[in-house]
Protein backbone atom coordinates (compact mmCIF):
# COMPACT_ATOMS: atom_id res chain seq x y z
CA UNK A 1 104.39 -127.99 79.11
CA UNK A 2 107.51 -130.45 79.92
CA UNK A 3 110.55 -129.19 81.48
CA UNK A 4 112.47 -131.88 82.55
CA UNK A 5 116.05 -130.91 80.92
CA UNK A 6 114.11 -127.70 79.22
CA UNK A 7 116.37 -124.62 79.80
CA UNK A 8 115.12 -121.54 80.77
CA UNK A 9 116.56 -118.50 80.62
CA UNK A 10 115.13 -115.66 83.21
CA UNK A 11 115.43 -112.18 82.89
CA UNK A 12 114.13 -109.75 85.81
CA UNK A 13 115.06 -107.90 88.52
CA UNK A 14 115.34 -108.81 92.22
CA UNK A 15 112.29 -110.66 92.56
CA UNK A 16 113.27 -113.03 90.19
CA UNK A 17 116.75 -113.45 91.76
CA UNK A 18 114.63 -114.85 94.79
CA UNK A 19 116.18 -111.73 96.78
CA UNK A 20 114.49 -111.18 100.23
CA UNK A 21 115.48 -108.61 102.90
CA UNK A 22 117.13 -110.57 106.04
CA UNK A 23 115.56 -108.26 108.57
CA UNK A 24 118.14 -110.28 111.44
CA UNK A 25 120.79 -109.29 109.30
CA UNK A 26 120.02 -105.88 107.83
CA UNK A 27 120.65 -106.73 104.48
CA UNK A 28 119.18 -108.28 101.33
CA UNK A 29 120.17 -111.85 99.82
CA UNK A 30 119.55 -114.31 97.93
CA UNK A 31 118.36 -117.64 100.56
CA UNK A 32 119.67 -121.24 100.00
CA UNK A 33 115.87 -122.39 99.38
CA UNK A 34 114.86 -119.49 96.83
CA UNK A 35 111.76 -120.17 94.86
CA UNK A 36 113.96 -120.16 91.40
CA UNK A 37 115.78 -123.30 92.70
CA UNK A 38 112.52 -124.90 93.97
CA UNK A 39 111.50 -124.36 90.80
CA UNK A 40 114.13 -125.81 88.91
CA UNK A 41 114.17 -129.13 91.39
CA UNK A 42 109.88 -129.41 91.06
CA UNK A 43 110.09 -129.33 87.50
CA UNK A 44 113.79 -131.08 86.08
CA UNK A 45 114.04 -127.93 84.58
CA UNK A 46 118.14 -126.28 83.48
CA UNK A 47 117.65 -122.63 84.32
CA UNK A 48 120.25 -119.69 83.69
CA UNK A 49 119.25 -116.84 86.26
CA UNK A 50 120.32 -113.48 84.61
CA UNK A 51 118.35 -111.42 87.22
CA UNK A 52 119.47 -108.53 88.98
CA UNK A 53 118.69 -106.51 91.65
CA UNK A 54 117.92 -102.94 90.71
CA UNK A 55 117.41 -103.78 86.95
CA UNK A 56 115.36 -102.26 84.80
CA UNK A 57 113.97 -102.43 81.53
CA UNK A 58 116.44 -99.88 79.69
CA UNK A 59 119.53 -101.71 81.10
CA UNK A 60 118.14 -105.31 80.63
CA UNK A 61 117.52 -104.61 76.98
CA UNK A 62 121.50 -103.47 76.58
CA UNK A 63 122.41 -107.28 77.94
CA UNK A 64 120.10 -109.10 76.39
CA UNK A 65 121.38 -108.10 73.30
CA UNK A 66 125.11 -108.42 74.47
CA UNK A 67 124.10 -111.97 75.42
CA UNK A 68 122.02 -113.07 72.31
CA UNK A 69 125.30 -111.82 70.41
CA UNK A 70 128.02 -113.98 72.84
CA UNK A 71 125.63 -116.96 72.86
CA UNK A 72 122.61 -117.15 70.68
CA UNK A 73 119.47 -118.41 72.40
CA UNK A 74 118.30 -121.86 70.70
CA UNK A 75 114.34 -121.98 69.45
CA UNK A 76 113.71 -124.23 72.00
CA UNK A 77 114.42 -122.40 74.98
CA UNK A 78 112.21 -120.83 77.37
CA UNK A 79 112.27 -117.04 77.74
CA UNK A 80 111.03 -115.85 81.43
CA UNK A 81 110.39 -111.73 81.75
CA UNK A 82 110.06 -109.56 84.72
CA UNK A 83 110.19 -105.97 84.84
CA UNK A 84 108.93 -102.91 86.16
CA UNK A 85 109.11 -102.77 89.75
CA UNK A 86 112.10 -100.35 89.29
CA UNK A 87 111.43 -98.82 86.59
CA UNK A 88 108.30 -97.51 88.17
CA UNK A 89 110.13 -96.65 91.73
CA UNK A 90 111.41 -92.56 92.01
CA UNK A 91 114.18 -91.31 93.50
CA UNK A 92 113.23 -90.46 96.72
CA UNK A 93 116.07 -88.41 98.18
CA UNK A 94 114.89 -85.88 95.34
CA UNK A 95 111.64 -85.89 96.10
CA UNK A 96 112.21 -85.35 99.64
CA UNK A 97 114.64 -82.07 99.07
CA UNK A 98 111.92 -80.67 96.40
CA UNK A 99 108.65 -82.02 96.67
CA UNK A 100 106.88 -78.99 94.60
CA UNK A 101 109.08 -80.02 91.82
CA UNK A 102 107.88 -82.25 88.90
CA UNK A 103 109.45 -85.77 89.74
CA UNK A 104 109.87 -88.68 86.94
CA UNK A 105 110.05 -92.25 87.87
CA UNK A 106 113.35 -94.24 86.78
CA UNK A 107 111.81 -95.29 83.81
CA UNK A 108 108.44 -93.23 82.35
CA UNK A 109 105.44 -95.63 82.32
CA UNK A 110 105.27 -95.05 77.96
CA UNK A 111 108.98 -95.25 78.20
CA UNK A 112 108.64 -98.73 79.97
CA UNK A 113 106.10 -100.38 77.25
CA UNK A 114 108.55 -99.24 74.64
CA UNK A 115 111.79 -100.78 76.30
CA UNK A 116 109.73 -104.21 77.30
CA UNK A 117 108.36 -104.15 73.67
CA UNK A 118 112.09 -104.11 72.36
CA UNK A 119 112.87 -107.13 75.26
CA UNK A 120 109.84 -109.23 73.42
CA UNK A 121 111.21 -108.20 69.94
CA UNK A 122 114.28 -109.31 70.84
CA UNK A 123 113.52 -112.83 71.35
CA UNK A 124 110.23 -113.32 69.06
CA UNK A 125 112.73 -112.38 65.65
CA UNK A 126 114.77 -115.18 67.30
CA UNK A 127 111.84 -117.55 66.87
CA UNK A 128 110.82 -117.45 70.56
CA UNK A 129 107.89 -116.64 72.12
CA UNK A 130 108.92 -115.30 76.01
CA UNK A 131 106.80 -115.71 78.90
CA UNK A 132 105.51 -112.35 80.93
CA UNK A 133 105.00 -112.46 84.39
CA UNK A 134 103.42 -109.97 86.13
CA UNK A 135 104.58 -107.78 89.23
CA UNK A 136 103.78 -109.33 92.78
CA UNK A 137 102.12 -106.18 94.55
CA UNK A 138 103.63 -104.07 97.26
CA UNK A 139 102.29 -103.67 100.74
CA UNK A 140 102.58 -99.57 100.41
CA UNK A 141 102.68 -98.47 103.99
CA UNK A 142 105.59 -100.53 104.35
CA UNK A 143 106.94 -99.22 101.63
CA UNK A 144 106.56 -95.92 102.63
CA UNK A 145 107.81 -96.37 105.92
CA UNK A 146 111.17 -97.98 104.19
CA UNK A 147 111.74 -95.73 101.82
CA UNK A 148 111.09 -92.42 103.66
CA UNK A 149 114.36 -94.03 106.16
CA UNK A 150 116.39 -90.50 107.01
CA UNK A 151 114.52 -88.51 104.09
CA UNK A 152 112.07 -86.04 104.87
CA UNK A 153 108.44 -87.77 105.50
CA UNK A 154 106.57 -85.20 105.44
CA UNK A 155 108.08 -83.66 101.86
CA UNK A 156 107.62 -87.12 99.82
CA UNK A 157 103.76 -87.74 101.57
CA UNK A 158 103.17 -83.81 100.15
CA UNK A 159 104.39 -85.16 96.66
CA UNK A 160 102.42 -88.35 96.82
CA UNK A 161 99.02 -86.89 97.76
CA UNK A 162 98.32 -90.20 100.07
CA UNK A 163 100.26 -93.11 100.36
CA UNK A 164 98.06 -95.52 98.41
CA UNK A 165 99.65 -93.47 95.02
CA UNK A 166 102.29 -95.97 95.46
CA UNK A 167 100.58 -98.90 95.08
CA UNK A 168 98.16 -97.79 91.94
CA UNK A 169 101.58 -96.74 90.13
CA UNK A 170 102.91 -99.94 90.30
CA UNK A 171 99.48 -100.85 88.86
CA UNK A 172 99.59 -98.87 86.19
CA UNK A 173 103.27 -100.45 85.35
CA UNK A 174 101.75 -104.26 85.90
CA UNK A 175 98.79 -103.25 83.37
CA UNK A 176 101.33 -102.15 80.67
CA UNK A 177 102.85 -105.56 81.24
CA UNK A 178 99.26 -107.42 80.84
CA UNK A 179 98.78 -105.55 77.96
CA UNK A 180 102.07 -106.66 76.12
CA UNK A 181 101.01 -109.91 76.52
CA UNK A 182 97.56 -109.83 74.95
CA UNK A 183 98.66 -107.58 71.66
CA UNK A 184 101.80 -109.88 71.69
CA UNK A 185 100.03 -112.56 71.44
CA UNK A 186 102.17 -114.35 74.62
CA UNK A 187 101.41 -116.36 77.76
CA UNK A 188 101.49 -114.75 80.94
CA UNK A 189 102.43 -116.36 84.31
CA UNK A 190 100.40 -114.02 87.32
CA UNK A 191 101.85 -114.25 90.02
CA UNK A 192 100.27 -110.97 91.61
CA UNK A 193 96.74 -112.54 91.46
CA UNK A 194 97.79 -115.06 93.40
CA UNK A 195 98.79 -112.78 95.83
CA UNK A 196 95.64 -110.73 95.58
CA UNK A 197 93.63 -113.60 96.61
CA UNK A 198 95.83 -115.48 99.42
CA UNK A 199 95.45 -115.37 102.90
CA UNK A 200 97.66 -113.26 105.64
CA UNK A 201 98.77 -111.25 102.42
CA UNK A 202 100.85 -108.89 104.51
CA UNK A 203 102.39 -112.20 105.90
CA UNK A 204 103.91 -112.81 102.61
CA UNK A 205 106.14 -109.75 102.73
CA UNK A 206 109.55 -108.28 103.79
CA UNK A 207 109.44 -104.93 105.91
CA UNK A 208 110.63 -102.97 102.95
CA UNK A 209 106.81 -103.81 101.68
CA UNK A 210 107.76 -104.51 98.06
CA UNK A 211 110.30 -108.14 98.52
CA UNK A 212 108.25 -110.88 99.14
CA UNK A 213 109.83 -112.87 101.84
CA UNK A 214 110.22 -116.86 102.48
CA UNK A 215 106.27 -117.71 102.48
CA UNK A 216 105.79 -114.92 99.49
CA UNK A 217 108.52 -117.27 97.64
CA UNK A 218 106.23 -120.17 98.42
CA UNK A 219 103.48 -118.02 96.44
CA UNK A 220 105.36 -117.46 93.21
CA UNK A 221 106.80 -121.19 93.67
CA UNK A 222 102.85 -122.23 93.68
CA UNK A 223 101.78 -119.53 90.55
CA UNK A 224 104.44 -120.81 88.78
CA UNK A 225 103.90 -124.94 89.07
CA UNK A 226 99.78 -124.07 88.62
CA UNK A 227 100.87 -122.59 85.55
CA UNK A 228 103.04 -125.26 84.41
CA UNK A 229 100.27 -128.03 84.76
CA UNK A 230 97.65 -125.61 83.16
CA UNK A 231 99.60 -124.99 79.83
């Protein structure tokens, strides 16, 4: 695949922003040297970044279709996708006050393959094909740990059962996604393999346990390039 003056439009949430938490700081952002950019200077490529942090399906899906509508896509184009890490996270302040109540994630897991089937619909009745990429994983201690910050710990690890639940739900969100692209029939970039199988895998992420930071960037940067010279 050729991407010098391609143009590719990306839609995800904060991961595909290139957001890391700037532990120094106390605050996420976006850094000068964020693996979209890298991206876009390795491979010539023209890249509109409509990523967000905190996005999910549901509300991607409402502005995609305000922007197909206020500037139609052309055939040519390159359509990125990358959802689910939000959709699958809880609200934990509820969980914390009432932990023997039933709690559902921001977006249900069947919920989730209906939304990101409407996302792929979307584009394919537009004549294009997007490109899925799968969730990096989450280191969930760290997670834990981050999230639990002034709730009650105790209350949200009685909900959970242990904290490992964490990880296999984003799992089950990432295999929804895998699945998508096999009965859709579409390419799939994965960029969580790659972190699966790479060295000092905790090194690769923010204390929050779910951004990846500077040398996590450097992972997608790599998944993404491999995939380029593969297709």
């Amino acid at each position: 695949m050729k991407l010098e003056n391609r143009h590719i439009d990306i839609w995800g949430d904060s991961i595909m922003k290139g957001i890391i938490l700037d532990e120094a700081e106390g605050r996420y952002k976006v850094p000068e040297n964020n693996f979209v950019k890298l991206f876009s200077e390795n491979t010539g490529a023209r890249i509109t970044n409509h990523a967000s942090f905190g996005m999910t399906s549901i509300k991607a899906s409402e502005r995609i279709t305000r922007n197909i509508e206020r500037v139609p896509p052309n055939p040519d184009d390159i359509v990125i996708i990358e959802f689910g890490g939000n959709d699958c996270d809880y609200h934990w302040n509820e969980i914390s006050k009432n932990p023997d109540k039933e709690h559902l994630p921001k977006t249900p897991i069947n919920v989730f393959g209906k939304s990101l089937q409407d996302i792929i619909d979307k584009f394919t009745s537009l004549s294009i094909k997007p490109i899925l990429m799968t969730l990096p994983p989450l280191e969930p201690f760290r997670y834990f740990e981050w999230i639990s910050q002034g709730l009650e710990k105790v209350n949200i690890l009685k909900w959970l059962g242990d904290i490992n639940k964490i990880y296999r739900w984003q799992e089950a969100y990432n295999g929804i996604i895998q699945q998508k692209a096999v009965t859709n029939g579409l390419r799939i970039i994965n960029i969580r393999n790659a972190f699966l199988v790479a060295d000092h895998y905790l090194e690769r992420f923010c204390k929050d346990g779910i951004h990846p930071n500077l040398l996590g960037q450097q992972t997608i940067l790599d998944s993404c390039l491999d995939y380029i010279k593969a297709v």
